[in-house]
PDB file of N, CA and C in Angstrom:
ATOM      1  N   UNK A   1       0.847  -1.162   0.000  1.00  0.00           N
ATOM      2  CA  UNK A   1       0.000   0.000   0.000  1.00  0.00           C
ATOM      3  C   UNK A   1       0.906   1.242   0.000  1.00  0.00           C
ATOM      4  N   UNK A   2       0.926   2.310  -0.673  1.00  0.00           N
ATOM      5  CA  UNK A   2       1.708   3.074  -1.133  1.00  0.00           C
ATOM      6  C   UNK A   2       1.174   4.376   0.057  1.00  0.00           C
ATOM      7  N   UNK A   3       2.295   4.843   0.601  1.00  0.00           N
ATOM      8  CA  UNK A   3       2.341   5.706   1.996  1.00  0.00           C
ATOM      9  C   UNK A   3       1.216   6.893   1.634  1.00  0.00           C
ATOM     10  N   UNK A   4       1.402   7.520   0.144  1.00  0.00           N
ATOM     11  CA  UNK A   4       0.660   8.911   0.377  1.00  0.00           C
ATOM     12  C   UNK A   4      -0.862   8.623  -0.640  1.00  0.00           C
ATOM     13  N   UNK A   5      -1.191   7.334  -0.875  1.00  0.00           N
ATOM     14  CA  UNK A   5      -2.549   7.196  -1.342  1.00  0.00           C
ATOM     15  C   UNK A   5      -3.412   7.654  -0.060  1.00  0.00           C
ATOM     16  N   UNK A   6      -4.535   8.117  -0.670  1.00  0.00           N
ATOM     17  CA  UNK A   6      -5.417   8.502   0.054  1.00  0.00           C
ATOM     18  C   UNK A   6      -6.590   6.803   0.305  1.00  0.00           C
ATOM     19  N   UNK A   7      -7.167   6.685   1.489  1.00  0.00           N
ATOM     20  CA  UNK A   7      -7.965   5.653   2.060  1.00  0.00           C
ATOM     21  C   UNK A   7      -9.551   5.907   2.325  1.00  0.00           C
ATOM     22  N   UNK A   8     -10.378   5.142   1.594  1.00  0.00           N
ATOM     23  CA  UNK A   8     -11.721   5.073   1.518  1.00  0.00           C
ATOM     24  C   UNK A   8     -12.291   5.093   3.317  1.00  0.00           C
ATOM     25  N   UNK A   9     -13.151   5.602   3.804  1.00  0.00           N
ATOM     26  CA  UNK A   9     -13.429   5.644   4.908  1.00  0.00           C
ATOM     27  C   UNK A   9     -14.056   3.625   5.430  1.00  0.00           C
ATOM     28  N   UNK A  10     -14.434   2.873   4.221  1.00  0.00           N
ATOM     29  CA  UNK A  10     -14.282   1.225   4.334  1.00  0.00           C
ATOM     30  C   UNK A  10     -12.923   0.533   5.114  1.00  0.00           C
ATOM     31  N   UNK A  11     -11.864   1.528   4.343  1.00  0.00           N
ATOM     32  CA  UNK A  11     -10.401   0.771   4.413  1.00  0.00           C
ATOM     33  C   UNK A  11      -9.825   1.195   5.572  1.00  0.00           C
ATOM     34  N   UNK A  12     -10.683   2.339   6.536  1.00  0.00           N
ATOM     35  CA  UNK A  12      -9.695   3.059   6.962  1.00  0.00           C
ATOM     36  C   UNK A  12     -10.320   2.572   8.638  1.00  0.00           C
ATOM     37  N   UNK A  13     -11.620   2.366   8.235  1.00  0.00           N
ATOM     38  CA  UNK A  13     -12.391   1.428   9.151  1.00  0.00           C
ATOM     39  C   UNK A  13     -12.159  -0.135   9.783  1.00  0.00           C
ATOM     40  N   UNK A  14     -11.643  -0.862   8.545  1.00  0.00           N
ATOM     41  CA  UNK A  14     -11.160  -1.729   8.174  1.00  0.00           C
ATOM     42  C   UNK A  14     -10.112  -2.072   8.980  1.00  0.00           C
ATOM     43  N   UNK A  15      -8.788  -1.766   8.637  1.00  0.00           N
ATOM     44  CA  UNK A  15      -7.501  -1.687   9.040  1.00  0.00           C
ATOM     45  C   UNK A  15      -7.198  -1.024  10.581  1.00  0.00           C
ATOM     46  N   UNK A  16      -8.033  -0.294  11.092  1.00  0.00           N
ATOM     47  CA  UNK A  16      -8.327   0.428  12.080  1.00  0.00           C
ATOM     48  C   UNK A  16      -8.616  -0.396  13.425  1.00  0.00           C
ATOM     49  N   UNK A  17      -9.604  -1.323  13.195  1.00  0.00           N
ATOM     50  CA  UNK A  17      -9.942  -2.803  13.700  1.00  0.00           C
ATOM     51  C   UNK A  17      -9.057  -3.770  13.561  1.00  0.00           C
ATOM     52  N   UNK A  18      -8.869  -3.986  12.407  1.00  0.00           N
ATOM     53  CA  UNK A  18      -7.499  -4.915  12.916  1.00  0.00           C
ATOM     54  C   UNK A  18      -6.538  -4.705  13.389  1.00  0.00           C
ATOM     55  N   UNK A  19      -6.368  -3.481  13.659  1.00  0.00           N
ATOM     56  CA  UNK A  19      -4.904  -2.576  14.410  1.00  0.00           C
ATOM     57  C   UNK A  19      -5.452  -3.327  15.667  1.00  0.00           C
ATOM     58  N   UNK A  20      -6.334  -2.585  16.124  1.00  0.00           N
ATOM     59  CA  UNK A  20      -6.861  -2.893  17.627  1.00  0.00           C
ATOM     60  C   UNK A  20      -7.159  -4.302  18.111  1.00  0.00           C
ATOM     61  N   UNK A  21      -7.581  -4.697  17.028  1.00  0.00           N
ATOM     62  CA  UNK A  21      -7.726  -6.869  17.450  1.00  0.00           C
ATOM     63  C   UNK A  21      -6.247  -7.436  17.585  1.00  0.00           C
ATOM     64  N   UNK A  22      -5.458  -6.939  17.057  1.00  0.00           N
ATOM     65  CA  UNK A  22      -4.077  -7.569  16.625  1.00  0.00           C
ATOM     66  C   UNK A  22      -3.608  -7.343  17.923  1.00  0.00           C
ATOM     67  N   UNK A  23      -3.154  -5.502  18.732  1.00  0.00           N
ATOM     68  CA  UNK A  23      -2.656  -5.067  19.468  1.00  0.00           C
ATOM     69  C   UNK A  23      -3.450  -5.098  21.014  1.00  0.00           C
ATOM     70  N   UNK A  24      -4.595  -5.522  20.821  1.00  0.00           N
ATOM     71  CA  UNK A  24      -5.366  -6.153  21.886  1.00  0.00           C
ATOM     72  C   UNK A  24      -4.943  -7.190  22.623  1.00  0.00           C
ATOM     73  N   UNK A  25      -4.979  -8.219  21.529  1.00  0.00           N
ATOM     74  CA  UNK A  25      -4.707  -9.680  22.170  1.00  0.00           C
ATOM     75  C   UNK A  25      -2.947  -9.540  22.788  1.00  0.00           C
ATOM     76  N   UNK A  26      -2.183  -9.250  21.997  1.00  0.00           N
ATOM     77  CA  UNK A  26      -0.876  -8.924  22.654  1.00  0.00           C
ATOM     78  C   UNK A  26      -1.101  -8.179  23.704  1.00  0.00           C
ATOM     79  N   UNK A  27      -1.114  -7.010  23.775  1.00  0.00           N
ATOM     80  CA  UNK A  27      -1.389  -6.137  24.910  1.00  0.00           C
ATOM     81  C   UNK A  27      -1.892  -6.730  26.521  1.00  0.00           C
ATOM     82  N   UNK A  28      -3.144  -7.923  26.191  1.00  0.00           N
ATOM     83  CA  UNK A  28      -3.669  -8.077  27.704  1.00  0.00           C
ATOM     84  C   UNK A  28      -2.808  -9.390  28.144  1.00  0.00           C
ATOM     85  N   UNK A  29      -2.353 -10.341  26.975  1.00  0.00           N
ATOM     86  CA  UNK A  29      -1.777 -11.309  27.357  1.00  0.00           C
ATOM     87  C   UNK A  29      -0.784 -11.598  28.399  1.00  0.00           C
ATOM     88  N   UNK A  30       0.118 -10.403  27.719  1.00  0.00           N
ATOM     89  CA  UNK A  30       1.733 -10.461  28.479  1.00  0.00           C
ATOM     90  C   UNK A  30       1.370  -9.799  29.835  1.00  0.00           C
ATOM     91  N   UNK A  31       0.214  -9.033  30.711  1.00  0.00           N
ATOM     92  CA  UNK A  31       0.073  -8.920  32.148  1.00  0.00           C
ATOM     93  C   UNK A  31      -0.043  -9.912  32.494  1.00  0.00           C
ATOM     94  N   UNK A  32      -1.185 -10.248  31.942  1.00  0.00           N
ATOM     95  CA  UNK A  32      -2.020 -11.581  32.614  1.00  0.00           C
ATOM     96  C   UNK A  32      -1.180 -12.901  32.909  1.00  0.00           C
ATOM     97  N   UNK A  33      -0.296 -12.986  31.934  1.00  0.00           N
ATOM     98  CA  UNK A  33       0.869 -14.184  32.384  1.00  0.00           C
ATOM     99  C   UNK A  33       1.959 -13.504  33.426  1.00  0.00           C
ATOM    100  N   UNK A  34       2.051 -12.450  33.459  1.00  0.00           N
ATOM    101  CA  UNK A  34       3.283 -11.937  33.786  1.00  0.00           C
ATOM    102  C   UNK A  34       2.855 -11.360  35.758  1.00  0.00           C
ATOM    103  N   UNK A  35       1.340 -11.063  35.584  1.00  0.00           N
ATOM    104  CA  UNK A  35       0.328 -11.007  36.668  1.00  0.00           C
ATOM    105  C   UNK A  35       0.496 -12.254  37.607  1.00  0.00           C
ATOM    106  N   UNK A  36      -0.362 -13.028  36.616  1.00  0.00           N
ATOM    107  CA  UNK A  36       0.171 -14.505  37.646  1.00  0.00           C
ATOM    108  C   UNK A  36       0.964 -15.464  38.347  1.00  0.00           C
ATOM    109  N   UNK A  37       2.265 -14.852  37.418  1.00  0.00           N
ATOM    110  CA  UNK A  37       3.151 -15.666  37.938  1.00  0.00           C
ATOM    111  C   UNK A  37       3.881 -14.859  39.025  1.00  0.00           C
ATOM    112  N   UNK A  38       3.415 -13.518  39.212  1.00  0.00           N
ATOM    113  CA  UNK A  38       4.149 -12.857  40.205  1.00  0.00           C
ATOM    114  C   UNK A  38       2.852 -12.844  41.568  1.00  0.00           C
ATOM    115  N   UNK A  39       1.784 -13.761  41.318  1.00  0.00           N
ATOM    116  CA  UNK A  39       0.841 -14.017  42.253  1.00  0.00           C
ATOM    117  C   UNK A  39       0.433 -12.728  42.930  1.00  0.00           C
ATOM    118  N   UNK A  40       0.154 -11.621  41.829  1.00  0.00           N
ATOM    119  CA  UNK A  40      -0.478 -10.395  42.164  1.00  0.00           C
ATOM    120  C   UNK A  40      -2.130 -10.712  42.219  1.00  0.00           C
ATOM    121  N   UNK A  41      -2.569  -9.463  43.061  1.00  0.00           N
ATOM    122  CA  UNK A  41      -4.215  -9.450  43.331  1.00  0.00           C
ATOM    123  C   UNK A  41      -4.964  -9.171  42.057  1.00  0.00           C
ATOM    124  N   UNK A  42      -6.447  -9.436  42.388  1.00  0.00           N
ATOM    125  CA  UNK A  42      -7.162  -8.966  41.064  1.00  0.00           C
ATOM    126  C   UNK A  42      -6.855  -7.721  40.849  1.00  0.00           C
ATOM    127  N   UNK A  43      -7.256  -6.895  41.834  1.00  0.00           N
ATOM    128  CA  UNK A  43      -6.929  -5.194  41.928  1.00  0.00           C
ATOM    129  C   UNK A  43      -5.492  -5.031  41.162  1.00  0.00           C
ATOM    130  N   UNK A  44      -4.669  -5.816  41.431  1.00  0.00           N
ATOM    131  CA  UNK A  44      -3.107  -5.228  40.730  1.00  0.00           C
ATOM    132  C   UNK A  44      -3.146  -5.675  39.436  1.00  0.00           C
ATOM    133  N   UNK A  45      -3.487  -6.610  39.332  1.00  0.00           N
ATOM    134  CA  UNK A  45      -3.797  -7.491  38.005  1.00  0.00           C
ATOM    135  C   UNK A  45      -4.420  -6.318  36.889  1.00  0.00           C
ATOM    136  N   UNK A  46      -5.634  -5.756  37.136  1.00  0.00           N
ATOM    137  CA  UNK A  46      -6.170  -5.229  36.479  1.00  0.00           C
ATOM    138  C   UNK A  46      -5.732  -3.777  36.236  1.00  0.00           C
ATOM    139  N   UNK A  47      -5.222  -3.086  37.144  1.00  0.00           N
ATOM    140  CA  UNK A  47      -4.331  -2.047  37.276  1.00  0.00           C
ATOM    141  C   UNK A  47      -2.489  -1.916  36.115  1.00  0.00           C
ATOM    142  N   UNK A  48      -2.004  -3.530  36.144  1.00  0.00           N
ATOM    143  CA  UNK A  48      -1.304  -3.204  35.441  1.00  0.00           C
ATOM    144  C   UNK A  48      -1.676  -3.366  34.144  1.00  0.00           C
ATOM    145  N   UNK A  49      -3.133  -4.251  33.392  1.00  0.00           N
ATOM    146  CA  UNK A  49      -3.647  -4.599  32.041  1.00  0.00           C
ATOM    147  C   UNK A  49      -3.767  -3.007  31.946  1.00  0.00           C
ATOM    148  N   UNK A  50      -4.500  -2.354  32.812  1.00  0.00           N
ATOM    149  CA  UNK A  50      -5.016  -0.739  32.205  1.00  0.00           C
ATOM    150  C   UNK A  50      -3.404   0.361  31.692  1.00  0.00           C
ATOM    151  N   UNK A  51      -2.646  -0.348  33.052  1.00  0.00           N
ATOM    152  CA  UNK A  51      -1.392   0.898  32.306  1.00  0.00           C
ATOM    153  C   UNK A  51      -1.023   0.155  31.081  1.00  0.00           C
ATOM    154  N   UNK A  52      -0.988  -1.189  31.024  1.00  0.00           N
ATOM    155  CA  UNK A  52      -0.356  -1.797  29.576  1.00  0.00           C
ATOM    156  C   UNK A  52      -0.795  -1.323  28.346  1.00  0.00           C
ATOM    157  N   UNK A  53      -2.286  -1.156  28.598  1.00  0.00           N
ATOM    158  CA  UNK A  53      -3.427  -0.419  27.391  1.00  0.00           C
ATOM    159  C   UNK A  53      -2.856   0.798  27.102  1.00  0.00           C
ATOM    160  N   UNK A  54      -2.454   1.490  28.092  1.00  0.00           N
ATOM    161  CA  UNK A  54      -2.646   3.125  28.164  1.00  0.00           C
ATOM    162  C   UNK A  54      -1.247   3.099  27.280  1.00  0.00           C
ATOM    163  N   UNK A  55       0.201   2.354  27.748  1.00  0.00           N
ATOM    164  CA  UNK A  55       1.190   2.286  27.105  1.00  0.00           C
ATOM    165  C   UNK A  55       0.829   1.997  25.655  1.00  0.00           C
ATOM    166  N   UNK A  56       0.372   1.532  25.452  1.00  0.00           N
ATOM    167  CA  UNK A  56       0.216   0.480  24.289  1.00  0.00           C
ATOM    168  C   UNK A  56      -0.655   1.894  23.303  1.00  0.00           C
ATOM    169  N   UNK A  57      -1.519   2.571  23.474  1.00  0.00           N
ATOM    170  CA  UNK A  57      -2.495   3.923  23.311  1.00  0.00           C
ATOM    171  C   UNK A  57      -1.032   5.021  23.225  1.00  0.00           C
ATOM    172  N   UNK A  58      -0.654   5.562  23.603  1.00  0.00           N
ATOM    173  CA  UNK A  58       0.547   6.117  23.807  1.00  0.00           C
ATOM    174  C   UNK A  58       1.536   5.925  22.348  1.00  0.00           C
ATOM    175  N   UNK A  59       1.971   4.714  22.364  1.00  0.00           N
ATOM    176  CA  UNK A  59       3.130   4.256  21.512  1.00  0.00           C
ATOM    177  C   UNK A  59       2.510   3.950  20.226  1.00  0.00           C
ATOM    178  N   UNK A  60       1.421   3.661  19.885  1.00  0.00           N
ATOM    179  CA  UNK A  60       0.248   4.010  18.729  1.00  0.00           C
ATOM    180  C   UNK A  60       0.325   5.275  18.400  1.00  0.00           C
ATOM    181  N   UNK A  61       0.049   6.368  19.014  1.00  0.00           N
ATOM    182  CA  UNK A  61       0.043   7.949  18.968  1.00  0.00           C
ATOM    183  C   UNK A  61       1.551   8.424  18.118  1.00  0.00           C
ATOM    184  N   UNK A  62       1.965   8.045  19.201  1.00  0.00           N
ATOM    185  CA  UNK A  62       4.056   8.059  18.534  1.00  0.00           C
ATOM    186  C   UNK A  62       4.031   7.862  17.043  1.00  0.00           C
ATOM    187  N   UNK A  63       3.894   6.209  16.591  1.00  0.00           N
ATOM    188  CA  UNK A  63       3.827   5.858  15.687  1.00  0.00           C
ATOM    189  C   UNK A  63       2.896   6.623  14.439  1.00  0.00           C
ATOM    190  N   UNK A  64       2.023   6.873  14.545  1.00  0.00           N
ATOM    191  CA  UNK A  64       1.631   7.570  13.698  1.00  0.00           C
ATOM    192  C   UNK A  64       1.674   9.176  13.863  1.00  0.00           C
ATOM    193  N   UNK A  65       2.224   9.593  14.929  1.00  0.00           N
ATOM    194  CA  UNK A  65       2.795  11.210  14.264  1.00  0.00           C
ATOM    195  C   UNK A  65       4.335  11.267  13.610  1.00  0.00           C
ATOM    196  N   UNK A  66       3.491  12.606  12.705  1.00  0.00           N
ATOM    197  CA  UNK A  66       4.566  11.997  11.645  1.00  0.00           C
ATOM    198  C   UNK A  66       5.906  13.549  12.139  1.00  0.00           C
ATOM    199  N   UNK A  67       7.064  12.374  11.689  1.00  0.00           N
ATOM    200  CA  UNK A  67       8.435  13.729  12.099  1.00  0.00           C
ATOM    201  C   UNK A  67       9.597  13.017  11.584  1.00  0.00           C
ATOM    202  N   UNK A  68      10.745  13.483  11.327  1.00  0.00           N
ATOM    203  CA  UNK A  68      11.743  13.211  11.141  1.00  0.00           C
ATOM    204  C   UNK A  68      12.674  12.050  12.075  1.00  0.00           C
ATOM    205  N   UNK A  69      12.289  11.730  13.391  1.00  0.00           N
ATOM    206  CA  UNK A  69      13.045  10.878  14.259  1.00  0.00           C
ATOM    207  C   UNK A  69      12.325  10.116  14.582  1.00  0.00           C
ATOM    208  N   UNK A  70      11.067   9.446  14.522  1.00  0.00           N
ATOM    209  CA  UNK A  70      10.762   8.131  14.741  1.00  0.00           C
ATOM    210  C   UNK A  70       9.215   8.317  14.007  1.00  0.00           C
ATOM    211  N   UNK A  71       8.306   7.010  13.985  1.00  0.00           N
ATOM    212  CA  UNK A  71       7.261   7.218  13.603  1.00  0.00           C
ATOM    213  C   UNK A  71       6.789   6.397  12.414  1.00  0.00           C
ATOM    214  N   UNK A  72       5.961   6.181  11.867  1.00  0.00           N
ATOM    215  CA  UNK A  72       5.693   5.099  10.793  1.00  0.00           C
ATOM    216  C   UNK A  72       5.638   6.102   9.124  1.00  0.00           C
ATOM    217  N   UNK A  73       5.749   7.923   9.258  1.00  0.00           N
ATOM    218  CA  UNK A  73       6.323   7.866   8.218  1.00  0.00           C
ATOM    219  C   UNK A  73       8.082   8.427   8.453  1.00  0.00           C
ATOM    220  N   UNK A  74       9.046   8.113   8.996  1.00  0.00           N
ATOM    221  CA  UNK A  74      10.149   8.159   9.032  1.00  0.00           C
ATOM    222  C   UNK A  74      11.146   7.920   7.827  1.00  0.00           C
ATOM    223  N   UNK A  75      11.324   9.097   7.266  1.00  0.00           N
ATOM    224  CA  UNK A  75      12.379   8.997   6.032  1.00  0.00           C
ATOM    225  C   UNK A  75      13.537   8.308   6.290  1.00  0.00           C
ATOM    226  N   UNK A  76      13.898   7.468   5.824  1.00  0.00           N
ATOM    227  CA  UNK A  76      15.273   6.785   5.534  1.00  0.00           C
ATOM    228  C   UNK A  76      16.152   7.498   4.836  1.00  0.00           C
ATOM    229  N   UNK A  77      17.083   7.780   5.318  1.00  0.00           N
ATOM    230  CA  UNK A  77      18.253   8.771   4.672  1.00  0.00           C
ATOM    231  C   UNK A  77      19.208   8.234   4.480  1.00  0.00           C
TER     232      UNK A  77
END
């Protein structure tokens, strides 16, 4: 898919959802194993899935603003 085509509001819907299904399932997994085996409470449990989200929301943001030093359109020089 070529960086500066423009996207049908279908595709953009589309891809948008699978961002979030893809980065979902990763996202809650690695607490929840990482939760249990450190035999944390529900309360902590769920406390660190929410900062994982929020990280995870965050580094999405990054990625798509666009600049010269990092980001998903980052010129290669």
């Amino acid at each position: 898919m070529p960086l500066n085509k423009n996207l049908g509001k279908a595709q953009i819907v589309s891809l948008g959802l699978q961002h979030v299904l893809a980065m979902y399932a990763g996202a809650i997994l690695v607490p929840l194993i990482v939760g249990r085996a450190l035999h944390l409470s529900s309360k902590e449990l769920a406390y660190l899935v929410a900062i994982d989200l929020l990280t995870c929301g965050i580094a999405t943001l990054l990625q798509a603003w666009k600049n010269k030093f990092f980001g998903i359109a980052k010129q290669n020089l």
